[in-house]
Protein backbone atom coordinates (compact mmCIF):
# COMPACT_ATOMS: atom_id res chain seq x y z
CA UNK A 1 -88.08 82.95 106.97
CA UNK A 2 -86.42 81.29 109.74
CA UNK A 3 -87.46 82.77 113.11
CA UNK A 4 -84.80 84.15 115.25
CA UNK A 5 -83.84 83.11 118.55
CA UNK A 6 -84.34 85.50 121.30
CA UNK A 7 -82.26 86.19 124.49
CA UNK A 8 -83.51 88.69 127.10
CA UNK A 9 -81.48 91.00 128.53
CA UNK A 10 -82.72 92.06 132.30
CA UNK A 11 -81.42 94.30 134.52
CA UNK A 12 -82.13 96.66 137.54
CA UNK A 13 -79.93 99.13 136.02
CA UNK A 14 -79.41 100.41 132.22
CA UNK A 15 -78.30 96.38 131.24
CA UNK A 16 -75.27 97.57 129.16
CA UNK A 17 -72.95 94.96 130.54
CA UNK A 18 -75.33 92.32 129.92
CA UNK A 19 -76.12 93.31 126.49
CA UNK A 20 -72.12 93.79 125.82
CA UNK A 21 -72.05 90.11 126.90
CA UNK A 22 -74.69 88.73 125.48
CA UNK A 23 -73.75 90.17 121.72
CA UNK A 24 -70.10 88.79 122.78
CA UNK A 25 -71.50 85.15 122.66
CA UNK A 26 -74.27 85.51 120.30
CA UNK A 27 -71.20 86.39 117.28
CA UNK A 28 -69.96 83.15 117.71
CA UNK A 29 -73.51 81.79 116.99
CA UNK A 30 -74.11 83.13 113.54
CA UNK A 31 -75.08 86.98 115.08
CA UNK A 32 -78.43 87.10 112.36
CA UNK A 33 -79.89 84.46 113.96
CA UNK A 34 -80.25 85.92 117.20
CA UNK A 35 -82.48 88.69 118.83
CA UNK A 36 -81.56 90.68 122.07
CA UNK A 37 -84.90 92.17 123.63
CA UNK A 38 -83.91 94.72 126.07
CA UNK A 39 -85.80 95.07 129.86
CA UNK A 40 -83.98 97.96 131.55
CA UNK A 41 -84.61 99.26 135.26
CA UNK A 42 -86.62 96.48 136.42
CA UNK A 43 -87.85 97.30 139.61
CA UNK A 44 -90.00 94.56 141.24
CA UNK A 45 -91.44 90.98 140.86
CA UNK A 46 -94.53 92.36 138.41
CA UNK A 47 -91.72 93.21 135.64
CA UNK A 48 -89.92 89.81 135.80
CA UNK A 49 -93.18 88.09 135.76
CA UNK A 50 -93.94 89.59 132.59
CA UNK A 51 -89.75 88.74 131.35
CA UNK A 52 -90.48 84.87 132.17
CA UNK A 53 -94.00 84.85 130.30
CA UNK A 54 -92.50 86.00 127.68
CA UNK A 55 -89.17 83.84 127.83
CA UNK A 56 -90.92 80.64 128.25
CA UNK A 57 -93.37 81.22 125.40
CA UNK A 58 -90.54 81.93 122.87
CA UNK A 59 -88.38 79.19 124.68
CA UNK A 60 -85.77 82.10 125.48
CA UNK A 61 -83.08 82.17 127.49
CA UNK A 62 -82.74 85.04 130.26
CA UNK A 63 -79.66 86.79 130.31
CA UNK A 64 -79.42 89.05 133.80
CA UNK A 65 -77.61 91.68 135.85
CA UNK A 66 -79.71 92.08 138.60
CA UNK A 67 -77.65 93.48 142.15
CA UNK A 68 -81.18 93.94 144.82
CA UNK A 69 -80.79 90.07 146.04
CA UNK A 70 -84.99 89.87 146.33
CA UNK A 71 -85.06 90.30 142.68
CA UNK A 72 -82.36 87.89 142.07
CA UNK A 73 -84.02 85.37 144.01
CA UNK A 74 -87.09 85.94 143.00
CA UNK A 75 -86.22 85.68 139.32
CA UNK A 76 -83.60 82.46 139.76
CA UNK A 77 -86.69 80.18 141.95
CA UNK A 78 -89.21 81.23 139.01
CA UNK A 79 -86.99 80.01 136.43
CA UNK A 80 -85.89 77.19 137.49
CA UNK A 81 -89.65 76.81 138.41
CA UNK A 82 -91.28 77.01 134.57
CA UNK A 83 -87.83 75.27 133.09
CA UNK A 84 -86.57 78.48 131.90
CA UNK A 85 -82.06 79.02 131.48
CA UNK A 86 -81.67 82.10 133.42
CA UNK A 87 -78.13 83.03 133.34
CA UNK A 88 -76.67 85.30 136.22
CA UNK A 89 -73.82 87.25 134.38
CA UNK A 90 -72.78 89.26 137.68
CA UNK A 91 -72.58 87.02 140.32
CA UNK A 92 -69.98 84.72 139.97
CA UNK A 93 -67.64 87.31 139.16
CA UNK A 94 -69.27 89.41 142.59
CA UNK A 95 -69.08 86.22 144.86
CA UNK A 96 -65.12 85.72 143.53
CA UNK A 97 -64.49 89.32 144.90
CA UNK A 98 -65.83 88.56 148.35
CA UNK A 99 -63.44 85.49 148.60
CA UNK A 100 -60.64 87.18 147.37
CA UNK A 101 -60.85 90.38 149.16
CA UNK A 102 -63.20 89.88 151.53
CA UNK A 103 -65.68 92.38 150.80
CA UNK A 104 -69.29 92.58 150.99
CA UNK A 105 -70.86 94.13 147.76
CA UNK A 106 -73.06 97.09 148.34
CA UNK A 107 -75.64 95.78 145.95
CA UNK A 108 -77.03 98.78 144.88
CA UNK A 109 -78.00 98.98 141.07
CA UNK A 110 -76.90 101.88 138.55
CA UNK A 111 -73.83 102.19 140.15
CA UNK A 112 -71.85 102.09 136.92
CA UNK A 113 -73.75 104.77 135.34
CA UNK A 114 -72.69 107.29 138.20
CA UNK A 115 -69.06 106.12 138.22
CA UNK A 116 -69.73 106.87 133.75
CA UNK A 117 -71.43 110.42 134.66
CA UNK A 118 -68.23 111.29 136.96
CA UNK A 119 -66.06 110.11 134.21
CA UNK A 120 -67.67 112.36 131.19
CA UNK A 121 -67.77 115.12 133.67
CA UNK A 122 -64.29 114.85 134.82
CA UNK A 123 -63.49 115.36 130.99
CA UNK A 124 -65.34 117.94 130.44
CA UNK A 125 -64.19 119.72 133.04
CA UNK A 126 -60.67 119.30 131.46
CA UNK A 127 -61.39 120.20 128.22
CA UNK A 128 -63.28 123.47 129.71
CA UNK A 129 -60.52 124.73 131.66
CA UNK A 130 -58.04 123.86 128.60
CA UNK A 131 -60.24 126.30 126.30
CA UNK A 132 -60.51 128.97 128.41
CA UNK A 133 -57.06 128.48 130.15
CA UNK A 134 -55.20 131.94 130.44
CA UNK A 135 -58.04 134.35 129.88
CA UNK A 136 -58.11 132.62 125.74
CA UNK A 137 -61.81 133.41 125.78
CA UNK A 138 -63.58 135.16 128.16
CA UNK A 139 -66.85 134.02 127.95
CA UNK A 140 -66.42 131.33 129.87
CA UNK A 141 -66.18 133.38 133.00
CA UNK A 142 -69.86 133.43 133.60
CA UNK A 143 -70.24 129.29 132.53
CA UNK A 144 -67.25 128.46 135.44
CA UNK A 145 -67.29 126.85 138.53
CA UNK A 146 -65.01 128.72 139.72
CA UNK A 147 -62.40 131.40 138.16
CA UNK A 148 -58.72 132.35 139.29
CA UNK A 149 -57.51 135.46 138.43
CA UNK A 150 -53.49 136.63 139.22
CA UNK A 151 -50.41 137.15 137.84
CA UNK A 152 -48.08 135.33 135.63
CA UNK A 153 -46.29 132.07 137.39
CA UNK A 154 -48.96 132.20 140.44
CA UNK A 155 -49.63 128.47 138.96
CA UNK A 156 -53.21 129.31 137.72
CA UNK A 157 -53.19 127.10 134.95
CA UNK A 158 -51.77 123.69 136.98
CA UNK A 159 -54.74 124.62 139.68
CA UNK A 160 -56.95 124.89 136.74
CA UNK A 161 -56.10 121.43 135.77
CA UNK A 162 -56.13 119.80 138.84
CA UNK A 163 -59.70 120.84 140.01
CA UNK A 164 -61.03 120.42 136.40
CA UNK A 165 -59.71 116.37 137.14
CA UNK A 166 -62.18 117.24 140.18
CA UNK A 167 -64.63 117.78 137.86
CA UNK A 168 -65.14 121.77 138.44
CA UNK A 169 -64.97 123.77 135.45
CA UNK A 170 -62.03 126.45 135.88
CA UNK A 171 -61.41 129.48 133.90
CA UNK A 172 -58.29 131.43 134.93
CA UNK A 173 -57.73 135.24 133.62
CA UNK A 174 -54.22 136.30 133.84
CA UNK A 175 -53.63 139.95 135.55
CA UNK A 176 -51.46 142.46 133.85
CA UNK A 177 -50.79 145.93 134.25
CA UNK A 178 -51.09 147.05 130.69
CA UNK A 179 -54.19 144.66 129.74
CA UNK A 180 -57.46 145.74 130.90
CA UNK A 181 -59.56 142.76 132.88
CA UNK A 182 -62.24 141.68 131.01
CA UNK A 183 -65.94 143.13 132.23
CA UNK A 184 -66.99 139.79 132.90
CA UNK A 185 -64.90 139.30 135.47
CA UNK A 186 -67.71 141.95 137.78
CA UNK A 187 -70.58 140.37 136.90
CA UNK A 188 -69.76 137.07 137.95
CA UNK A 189 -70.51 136.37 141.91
CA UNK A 190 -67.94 137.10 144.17
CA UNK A 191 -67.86 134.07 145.34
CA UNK A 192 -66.85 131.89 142.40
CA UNK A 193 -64.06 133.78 141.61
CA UNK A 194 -60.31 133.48 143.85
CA UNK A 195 -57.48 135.45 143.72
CA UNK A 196 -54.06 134.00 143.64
CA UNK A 197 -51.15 136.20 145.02
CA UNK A 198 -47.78 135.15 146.22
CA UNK A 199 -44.63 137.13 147.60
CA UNK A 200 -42.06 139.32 145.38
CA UNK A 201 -39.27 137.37 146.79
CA UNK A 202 -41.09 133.55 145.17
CA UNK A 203 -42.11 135.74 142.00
CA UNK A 204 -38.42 136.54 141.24
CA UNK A 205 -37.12 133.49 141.94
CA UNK A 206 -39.73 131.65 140.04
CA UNK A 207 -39.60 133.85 137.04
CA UNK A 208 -35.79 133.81 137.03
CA UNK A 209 -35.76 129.97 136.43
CA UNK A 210 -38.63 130.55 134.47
CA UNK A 211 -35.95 132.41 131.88
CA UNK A 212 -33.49 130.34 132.27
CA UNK A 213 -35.07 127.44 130.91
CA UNK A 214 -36.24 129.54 127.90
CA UNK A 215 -32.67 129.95 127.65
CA UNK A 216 -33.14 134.13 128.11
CA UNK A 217 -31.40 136.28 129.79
CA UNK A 218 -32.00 136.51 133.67
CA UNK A 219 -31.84 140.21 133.42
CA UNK A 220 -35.04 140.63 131.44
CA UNK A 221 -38.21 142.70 132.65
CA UNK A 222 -40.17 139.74 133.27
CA UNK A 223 -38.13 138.85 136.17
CA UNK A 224 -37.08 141.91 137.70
CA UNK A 225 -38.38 142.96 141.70
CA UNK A 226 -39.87 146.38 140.34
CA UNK A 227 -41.76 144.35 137.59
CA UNK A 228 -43.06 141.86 139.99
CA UNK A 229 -44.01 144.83 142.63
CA UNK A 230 -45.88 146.58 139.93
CA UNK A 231 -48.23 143.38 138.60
CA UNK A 232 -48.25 142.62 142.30
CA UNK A 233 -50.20 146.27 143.63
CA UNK A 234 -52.12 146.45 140.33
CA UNK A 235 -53.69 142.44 140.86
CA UNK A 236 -54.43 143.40 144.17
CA UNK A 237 -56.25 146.69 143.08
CA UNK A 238 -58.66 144.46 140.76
CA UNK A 239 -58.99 141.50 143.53
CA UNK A 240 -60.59 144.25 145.82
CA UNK A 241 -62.52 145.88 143.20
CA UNK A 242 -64.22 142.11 142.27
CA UNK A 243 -64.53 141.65 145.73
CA UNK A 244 -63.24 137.73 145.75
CA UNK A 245 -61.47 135.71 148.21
CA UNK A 246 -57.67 136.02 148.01
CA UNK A 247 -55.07 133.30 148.74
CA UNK A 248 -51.56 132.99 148.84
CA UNK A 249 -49.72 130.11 146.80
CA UNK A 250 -46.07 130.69 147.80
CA UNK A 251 -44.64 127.86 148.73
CA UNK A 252 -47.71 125.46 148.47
CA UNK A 253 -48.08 122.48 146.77
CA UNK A 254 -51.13 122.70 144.37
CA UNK A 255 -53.19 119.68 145.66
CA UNK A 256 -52.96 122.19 149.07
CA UNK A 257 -54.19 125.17 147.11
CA UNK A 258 -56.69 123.37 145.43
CA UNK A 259 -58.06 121.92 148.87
CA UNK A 260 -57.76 125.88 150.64
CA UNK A 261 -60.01 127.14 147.25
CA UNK A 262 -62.53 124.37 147.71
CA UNK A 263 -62.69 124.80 151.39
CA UNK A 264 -62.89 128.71 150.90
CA UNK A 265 -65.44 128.67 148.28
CA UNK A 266 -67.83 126.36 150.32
CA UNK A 267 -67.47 128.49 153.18
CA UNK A 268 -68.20 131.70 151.45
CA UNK A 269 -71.86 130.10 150.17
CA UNK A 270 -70.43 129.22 146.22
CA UNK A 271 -72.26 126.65 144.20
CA UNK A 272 -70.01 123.96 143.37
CA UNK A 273 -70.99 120.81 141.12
CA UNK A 274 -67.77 119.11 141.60
């Protein structure tokens, strides 16, 4: 059996990219033929000592992605040292960014895992606050970040999706008169949990256009100043009895609400992972 050529992939970080790149080339050589031998997180000189013993006695070639510049250097002078092809996958690209825009690199390795993490947390974040949008399922009341409780058209479920894009996981439980609040709403702590009120006046107006759109008559319960008084006092009667911060959204923009909950929550002590 014909022995396979090996590349080694080295890096100070998980070596994805390399390996990506790497298996990019190596299809156009008959993919069979060739071996990838992963070296992840190398840290100092001992590891890539080890990498070049090993590349030199199965005449390998070195494929890196190595940011901390001693380690670079370090790995490029013992190469080129014991005859070894050591290719540098980042660099080129890195030192064409510096020209261009004039930017010094923070070379700092793993960097592309965090900016992953924040990306598989930012979604789901959005597909928690899309399950348990509008009180759907309350049992994700005790597994939020933080939950927003008020009445209809106080834009709950926008704020929802805005901070979830934050990465905070947002339940919101809508407040009505004839619909008892869910239990889990007082044994969460006070402090993850914000009240959103706004004036009758907004309410109607809001609502009103609200109907209109649905094509429904303007004149409808939904809309009317009564209505609106009595979801008003009874929201207000279960925001005291939870105990939570209260805010109100007339007439702000949501990326200001969401910044006035943040800034709230973090004052009042609340854990957030965001």
């Amino acid at each position: 059996m014909k022995k396979k050529d090996i590349v080694y992939v080295v890096s100070d970080s998980v070596g994805e990219t390399a390996e990506l790149m790497v298996k990019a080339v190596a299809s156009q050589f008959n993919w069979e033929d060739v071996e990838i031998k992963h070296i992840s997180y190398v840290e100092d000189i001992n590891d890539l000592n080890n990498v070049i013993t090993a590349a030199k006695y199965n005449n390998s070639i070195i494929a890196y992605t190595i940011v901390i510049p001693s380690l670079k250097q370090f790995l490029d002078q013992k190469a080129e040292e014991t005859g070894i092809t050591a290719i540098d996958l980042l660099n080129p690209l890195m030192d064409a960014f510096i020209q261009k825009f004039n930017k010094d690199p923070v070379r700092q390795p793993r960097l592309m895992r965090k900016l992953d993490d924040n990306y598989f947390r930012r979604v789901e974040a959005v597909e928690f606050a899309v399950k348990y949008d509008d009180g759907q399922d309350v049992r994700g009341i005790k597994h939020a970040d933080i939950v927003l409780i008020g009445v209809s058209r106080t834009s709950k479920t926008p704020l929802s999706m805005y901070l979830a894009h934050k990465r905070f996981k947002v339940a919101n439980v809508p407040l009505v008169p004839e619909i008892a609040p869910p239990d889990e709403l007082f044994d969460i702590p006070k402090n993850k949990c914000v009240g959103l009120i706004i004036t009758p006046d907004k309410l109607n107006e809001i609502r009103t256009e609200r109907l209109k759109n649905l094509g429904l008559t303007t004149q409808a319960n939904y809309a009317s100043l009564d209505r609106i008084l009595k979801e008003l006092d009874y929201a207000e009667k279960i925001m005291k009895r939870v105990g939570c911060p209260v805010l109100n959204v007339s007439n702000k923009a949501i990326e200001e609400t969401a910044d006035l909950i943040l800034a709230m929550l973090k004052k009042r002590g609340a854990v957030l992972n965001g």
